[in-house]
N, C-alpha and C. Protein backbone atom coordinates (compact mmCIF):
# COMPACT_ATOMS: atom_id res chain seq x y z
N UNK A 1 -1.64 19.32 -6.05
CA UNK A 1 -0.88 18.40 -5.24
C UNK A 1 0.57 18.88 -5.24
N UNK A 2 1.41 18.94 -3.96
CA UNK A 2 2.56 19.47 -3.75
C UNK A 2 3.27 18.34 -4.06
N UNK A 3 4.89 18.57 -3.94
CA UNK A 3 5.66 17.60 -4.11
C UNK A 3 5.47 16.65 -2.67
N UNK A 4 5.71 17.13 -1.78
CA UNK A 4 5.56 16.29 -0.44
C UNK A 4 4.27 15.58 -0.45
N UNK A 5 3.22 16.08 -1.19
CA UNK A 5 1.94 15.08 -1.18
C UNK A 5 1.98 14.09 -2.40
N UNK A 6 3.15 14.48 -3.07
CA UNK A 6 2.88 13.32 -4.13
C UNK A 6 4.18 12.12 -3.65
N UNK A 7 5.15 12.63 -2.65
CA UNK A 7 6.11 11.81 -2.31
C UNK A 7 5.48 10.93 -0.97
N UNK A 8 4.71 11.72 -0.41
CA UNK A 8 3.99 10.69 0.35
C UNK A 8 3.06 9.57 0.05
N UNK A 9 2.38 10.12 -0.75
CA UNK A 9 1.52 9.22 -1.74
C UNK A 9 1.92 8.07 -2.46
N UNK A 10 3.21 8.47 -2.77
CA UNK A 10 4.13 7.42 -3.32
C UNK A 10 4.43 6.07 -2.46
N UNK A 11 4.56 6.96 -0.92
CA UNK A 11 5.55 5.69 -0.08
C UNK A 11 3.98 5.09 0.70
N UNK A 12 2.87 5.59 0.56
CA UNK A 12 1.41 5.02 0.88
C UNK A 12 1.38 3.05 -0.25
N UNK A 13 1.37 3.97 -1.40
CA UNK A 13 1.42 3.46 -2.10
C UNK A 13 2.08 2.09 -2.59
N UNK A 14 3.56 2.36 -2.53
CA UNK A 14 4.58 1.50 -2.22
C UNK A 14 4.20 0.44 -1.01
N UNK A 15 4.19 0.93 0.18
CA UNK A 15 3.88 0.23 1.35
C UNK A 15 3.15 -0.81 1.26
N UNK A 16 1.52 -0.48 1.05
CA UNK A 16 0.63 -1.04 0.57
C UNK A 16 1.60 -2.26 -0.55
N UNK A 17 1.51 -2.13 -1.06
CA UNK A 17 1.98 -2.73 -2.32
C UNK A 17 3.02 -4.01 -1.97
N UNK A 18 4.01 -2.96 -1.20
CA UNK A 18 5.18 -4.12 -0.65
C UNK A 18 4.62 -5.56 0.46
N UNK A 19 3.26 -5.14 1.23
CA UNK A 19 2.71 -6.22 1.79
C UNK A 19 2.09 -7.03 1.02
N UNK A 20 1.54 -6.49 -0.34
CA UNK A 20 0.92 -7.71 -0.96
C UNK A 20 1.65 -8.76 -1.40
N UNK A 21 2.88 -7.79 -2.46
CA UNK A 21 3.86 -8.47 -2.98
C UNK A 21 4.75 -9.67 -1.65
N UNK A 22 5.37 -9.07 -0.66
CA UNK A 22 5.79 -9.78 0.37
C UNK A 22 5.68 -11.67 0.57
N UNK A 23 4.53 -12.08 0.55
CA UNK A 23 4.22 -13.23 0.99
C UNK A 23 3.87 -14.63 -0.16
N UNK A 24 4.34 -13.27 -1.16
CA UNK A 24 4.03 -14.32 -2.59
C UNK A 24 5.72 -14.99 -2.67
N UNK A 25 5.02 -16.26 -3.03
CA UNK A 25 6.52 -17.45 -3.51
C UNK A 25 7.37 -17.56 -2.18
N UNK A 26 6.71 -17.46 -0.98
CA UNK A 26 7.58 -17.34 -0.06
C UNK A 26 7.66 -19.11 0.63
N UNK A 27 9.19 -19.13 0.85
CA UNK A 27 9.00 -20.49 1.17
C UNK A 27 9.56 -20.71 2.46
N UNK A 28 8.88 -21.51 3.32
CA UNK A 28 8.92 -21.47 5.01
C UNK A 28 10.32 -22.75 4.92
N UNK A 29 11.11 -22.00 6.53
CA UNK A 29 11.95 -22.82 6.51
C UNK A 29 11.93 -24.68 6.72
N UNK A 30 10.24 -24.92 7.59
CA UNK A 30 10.27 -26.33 6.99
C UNK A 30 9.76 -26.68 6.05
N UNK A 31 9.43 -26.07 5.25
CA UNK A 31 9.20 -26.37 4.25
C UNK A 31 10.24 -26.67 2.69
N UNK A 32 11.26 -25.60 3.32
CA UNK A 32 12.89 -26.24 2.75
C UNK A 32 13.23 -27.39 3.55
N UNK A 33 13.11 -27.87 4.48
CA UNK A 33 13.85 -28.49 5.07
C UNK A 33 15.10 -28.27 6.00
N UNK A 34 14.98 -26.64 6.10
CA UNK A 34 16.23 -26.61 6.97
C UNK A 34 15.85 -25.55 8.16
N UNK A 35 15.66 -25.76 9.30
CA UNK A 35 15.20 -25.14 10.20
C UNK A 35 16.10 -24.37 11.26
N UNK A 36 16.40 -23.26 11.13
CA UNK A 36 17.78 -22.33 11.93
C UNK A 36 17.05 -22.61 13.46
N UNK A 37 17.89 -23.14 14.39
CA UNK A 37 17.89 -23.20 15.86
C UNK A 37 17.76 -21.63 15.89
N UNK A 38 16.23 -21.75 17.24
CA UNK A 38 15.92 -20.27 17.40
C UNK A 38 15.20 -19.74 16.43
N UNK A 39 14.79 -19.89 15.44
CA UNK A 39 13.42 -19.34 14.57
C UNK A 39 12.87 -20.48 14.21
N UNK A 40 11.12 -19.59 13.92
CA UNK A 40 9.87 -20.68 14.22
C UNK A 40 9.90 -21.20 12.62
N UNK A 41 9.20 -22.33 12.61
CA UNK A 41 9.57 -23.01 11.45
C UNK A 41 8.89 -22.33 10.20
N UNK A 42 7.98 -21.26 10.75
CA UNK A 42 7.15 -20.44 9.43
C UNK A 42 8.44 -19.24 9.43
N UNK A 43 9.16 -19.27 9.52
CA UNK A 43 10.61 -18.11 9.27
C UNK A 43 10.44 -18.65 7.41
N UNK A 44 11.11 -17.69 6.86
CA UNK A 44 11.20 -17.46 5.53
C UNK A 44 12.41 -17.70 5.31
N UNK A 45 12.63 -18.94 4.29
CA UNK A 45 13.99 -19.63 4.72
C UNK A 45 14.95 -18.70 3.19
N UNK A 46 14.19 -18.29 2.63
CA UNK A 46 14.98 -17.19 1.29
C UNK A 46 13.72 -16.02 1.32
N UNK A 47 14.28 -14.75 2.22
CA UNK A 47 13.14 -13.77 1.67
C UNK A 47 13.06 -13.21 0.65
N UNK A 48 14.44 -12.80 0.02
CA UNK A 48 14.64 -12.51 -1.50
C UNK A 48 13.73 -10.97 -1.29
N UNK A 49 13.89 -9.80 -0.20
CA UNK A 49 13.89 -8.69 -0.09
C UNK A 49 14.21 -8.18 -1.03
N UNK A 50 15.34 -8.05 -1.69
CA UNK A 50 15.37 -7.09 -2.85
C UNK A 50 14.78 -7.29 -4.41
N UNK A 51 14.78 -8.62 -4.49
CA UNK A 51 13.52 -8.81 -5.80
C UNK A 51 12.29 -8.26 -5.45
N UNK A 52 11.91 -8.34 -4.41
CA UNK A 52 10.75 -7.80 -3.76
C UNK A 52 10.44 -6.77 -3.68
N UNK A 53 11.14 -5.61 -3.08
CA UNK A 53 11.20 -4.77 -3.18
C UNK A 53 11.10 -3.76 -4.98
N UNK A 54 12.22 -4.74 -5.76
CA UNK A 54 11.71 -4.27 -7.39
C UNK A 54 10.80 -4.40 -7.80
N UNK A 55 9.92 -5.74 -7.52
CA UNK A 55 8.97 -6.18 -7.87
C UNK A 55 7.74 -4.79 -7.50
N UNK A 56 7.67 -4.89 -5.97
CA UNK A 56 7.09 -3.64 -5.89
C UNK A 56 7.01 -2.35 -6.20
N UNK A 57 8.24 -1.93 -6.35
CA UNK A 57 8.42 -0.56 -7.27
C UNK A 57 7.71 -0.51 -8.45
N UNK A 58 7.97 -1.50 -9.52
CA UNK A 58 7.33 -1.70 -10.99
C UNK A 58 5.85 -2.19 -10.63
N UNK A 59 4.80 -2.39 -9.59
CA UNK A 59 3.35 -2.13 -9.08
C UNK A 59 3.20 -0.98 -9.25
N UNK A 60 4.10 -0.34 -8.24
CA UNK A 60 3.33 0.78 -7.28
C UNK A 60 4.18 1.91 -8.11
N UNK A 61 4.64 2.10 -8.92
CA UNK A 61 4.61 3.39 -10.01
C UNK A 61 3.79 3.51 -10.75
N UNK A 62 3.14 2.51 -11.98
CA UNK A 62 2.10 2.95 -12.37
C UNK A 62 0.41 3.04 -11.59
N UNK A 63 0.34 2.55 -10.28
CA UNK A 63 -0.84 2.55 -8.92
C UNK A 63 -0.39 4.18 -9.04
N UNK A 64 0.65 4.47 -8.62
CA UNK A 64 0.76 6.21 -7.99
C UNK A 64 0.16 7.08 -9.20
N UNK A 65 0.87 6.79 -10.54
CA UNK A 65 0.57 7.78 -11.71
C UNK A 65 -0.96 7.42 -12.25
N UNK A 66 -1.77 6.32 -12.01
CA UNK A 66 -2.83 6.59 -12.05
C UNK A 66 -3.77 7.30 -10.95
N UNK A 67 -3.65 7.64 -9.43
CA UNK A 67 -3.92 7.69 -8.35
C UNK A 67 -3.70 9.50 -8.65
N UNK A 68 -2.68 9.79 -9.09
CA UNK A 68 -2.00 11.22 -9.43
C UNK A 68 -2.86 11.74 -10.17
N UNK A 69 -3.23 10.76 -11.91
CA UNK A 69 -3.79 11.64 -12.73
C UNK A 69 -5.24 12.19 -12.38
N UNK A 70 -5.82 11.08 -11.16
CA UNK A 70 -7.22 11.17 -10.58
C UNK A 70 -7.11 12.48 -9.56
N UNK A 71 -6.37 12.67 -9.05
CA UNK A 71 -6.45 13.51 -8.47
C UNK A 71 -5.92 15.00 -9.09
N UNK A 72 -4.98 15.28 -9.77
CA UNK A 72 -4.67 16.18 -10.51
C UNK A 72 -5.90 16.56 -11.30
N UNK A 73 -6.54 15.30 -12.05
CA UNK A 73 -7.56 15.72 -13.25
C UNK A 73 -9.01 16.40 -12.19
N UNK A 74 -9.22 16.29 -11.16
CA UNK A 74 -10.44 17.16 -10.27
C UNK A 74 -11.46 15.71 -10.73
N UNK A 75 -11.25 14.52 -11.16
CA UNK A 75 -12.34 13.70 -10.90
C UNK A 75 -12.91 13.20 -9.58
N UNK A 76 -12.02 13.03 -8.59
CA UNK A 76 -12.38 13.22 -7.14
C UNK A 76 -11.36 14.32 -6.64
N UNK A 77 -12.01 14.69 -5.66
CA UNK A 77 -11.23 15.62 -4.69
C UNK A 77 -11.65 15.20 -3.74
N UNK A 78 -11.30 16.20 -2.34
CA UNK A 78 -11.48 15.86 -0.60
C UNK A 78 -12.94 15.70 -0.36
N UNK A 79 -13.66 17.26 -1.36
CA UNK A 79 -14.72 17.35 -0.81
C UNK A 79 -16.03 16.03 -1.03
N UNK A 80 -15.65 15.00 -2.32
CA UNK A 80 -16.33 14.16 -2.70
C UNK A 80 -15.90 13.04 -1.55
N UNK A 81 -15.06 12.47 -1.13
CA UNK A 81 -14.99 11.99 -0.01
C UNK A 81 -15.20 12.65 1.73
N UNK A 82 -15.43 13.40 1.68
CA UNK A 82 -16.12 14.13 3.25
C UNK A 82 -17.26 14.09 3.39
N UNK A 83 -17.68 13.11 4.29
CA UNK A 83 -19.10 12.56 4.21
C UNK A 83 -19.57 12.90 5.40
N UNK A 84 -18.88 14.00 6.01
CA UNK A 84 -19.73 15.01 6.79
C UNK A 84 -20.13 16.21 6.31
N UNK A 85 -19.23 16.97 5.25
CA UNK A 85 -19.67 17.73 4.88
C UNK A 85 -20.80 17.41 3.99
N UNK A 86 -21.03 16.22 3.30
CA UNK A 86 -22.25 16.08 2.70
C UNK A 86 -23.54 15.95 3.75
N UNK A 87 -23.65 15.80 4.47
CA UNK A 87 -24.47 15.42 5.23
C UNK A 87 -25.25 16.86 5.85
N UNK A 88 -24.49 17.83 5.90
CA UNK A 88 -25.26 19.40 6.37
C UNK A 88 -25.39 19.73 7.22
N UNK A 89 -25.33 20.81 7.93
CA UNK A 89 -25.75 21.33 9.24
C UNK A 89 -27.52 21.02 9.71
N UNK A 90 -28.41 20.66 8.84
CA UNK A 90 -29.67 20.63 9.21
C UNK A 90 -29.82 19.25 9.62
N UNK A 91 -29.02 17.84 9.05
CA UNK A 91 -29.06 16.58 9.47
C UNK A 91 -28.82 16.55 10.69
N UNK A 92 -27.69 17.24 11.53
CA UNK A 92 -26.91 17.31 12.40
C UNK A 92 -27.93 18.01 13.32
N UNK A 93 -28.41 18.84 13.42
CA UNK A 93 -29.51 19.36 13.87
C UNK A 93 -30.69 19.05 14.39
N UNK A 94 -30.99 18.02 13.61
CA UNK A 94 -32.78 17.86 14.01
C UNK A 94 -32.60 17.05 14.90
N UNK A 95 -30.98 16.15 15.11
CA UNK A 95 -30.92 14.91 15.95
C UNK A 95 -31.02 15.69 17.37
């Protein structure tokens, strides 16, 4: 794994991560009670983006370094997920 495949992997990772984290503790603006003229009342009346964002970082670093050691260690590779190449030129064939 190159650096660019492990920095991508990272922001896969992250991403993922940042949508789960995202919608937790989130509190709608009527549901505070205070509703900004011009946004719908499910607007997020404190998004608190940057806790969020930490929050996700401290997920999705140890997700990547386990995801890394699986792939570094040869327990899966490409070819165990290519489920055409498992399948053979003779399957493909008889159809």
């Amino acid at each position: 794994m190159g650096i660019t495949s492990a920095i991508v992997l990272f922001a896969v990772v992250w991403f993922m991560t940042f949508f789960v984290v995202l919608p937790l503790r989130m509190q709608t603006q009527s549901e505070a009670g205070d509703v900004v003229p011009g946004t719908p009342k499910s607007a997020p009346a404190d998004a608190q983006i940057g806790r969020k964002a930490r929050i996700t970082t401290y997920f999705a670093i140890p997700i990547w370094v386990v995801l890394v050691v699986i792939i570094l260690s040869g327990w899966i590779s490409v070819r165990d997920l290519d489920w055409f190449e498992r399948m053979g030129p003779s399957s493909s064939a008889s159809a």
